[in-house]
N, C-alpha and C. Protein backbone atom coordinates (compact mmCIF):
# COMPACT_ATOMS: atom_id res chain seq x y z
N UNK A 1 -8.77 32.44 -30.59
CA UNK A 1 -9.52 31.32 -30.04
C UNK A 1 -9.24 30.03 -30.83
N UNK A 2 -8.99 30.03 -32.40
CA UNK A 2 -8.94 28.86 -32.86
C UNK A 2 -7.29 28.59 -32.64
N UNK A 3 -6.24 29.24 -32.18
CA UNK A 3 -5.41 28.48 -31.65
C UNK A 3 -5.16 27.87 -30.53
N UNK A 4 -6.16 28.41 -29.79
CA UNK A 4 -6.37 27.29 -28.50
C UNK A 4 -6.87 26.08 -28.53
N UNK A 5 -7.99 26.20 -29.23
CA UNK A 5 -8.76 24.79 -29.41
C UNK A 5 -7.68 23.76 -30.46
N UNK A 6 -6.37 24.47 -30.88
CA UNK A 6 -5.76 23.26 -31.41
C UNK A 6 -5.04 22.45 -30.37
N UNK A 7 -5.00 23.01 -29.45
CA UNK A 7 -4.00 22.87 -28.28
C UNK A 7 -4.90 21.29 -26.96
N UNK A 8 -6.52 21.73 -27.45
CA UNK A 8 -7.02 21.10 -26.28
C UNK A 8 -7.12 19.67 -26.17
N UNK A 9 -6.59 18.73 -26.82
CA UNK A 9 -6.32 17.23 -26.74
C UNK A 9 -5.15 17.06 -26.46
N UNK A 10 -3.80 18.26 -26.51
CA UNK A 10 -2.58 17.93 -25.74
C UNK A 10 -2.88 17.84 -24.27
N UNK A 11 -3.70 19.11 -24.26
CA UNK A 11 -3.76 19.33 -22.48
C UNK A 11 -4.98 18.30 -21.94
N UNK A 12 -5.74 18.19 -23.06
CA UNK A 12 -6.38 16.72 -22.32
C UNK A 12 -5.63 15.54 -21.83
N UNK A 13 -4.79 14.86 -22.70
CA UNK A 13 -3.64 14.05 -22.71
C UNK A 13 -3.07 14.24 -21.37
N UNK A 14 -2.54 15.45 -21.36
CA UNK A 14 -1.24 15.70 -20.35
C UNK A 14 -1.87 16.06 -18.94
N UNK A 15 -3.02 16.51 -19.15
CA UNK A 15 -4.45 16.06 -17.64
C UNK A 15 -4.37 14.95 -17.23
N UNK A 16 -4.85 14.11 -17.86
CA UNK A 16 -4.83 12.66 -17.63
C UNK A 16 -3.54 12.33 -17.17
N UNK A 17 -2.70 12.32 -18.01
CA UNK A 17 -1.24 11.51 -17.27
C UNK A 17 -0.95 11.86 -16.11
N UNK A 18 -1.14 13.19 -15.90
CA UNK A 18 -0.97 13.88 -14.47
C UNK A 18 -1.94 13.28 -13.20
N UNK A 19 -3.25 12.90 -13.86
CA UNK A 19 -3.89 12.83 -12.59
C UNK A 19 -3.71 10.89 -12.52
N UNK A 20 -3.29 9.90 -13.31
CA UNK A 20 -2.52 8.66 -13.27
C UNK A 20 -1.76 8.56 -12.38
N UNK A 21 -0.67 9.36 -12.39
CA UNK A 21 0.74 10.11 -11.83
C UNK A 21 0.59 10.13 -10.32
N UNK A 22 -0.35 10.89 -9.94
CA UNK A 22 -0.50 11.75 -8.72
C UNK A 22 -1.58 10.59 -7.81
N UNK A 23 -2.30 9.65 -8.42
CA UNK A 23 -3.24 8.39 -8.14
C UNK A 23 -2.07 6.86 -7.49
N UNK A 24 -1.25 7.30 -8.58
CA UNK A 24 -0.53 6.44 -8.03
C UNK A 24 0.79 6.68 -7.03
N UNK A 25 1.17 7.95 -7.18
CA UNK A 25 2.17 7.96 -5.75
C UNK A 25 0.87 7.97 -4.54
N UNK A 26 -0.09 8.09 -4.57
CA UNK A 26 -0.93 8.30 -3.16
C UNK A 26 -1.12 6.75 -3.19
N UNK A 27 -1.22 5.70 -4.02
CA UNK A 27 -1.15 4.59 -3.79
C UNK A 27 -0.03 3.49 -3.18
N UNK A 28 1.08 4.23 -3.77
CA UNK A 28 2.82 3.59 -3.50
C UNK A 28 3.48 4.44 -3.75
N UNK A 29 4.50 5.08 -3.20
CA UNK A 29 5.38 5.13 -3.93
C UNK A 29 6.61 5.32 -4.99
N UNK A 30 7.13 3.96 -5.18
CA UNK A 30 7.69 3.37 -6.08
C UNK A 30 7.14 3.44 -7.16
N UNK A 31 5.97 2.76 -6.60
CA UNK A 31 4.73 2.26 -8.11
C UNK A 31 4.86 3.68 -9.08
N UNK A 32 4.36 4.77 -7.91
CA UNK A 32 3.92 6.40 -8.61
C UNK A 32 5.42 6.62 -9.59
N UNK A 33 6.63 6.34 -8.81
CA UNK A 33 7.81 7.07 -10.35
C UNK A 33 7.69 5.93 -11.34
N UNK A 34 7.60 4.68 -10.92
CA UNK A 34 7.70 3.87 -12.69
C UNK A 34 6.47 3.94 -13.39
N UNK A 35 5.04 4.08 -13.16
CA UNK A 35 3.89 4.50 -13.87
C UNK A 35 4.32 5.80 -14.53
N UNK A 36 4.91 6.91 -13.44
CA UNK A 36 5.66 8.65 -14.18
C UNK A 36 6.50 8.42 -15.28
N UNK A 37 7.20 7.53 -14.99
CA UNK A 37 8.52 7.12 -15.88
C UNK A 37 7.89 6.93 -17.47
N UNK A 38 7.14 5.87 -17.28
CA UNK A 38 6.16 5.14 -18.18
C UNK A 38 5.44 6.11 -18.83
N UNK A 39 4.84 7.07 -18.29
CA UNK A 39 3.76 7.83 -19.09
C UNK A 39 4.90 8.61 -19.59
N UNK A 40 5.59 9.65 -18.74
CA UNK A 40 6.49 10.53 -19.53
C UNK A 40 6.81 10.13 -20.95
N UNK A 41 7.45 8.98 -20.15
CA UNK A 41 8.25 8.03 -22.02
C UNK A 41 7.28 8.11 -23.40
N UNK A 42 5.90 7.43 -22.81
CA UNK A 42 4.57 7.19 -23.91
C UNK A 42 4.07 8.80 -24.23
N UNK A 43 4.46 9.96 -23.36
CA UNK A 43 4.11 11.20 -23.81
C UNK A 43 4.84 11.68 -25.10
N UNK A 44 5.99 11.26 -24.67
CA UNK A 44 7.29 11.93 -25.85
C UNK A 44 7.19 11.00 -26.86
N UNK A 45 6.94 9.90 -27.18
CA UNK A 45 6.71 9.30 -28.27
C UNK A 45 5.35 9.81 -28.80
N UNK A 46 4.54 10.20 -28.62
CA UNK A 46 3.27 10.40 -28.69
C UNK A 46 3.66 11.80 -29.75
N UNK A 47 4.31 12.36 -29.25
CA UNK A 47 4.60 14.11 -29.53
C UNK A 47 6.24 13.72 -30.48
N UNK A 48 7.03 12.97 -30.24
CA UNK A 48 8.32 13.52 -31.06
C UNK A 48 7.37 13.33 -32.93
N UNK A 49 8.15 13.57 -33.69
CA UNK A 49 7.79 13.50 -35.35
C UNK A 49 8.55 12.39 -35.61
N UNK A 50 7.71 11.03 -36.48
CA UNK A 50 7.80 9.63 -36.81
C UNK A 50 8.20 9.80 -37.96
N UNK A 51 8.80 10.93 -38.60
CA UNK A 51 9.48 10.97 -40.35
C UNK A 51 8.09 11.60 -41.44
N UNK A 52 7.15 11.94 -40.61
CA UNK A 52 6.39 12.65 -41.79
C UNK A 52 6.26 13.79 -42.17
N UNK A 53 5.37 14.63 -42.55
CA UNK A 53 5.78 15.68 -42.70
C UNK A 53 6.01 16.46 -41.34
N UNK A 54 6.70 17.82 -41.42
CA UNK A 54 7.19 18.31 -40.22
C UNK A 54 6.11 19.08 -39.94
């Protein structure tokens, strides 16, 4: 159990972007892949390692 609960602010995170995602192709679109584009990008920076410890 306590390795799940380390897990539950990724999948909060990656909830959210998804339901952004899916808000905005029902809105446009276009709009929906460059908002996807956008979050994807801000996901992987979020998650790659910035030089600290590993």
């Amino acid at each position: 159990m306590k390795n799940l609960i380390v897990y539950i602010p990724a999948l909060c995170v990656f909830a959210g972007f998804l339901l952004i995602s899916i808000g905005s192709f029902v809105i446009n679109l276009a709009m929906g892949f460059i908002i996807s584009g956008l979050l994807l990008f801000l996901l992987g920076y979020m998650y790659t390692n910035k030089g600290g410890e590993p």
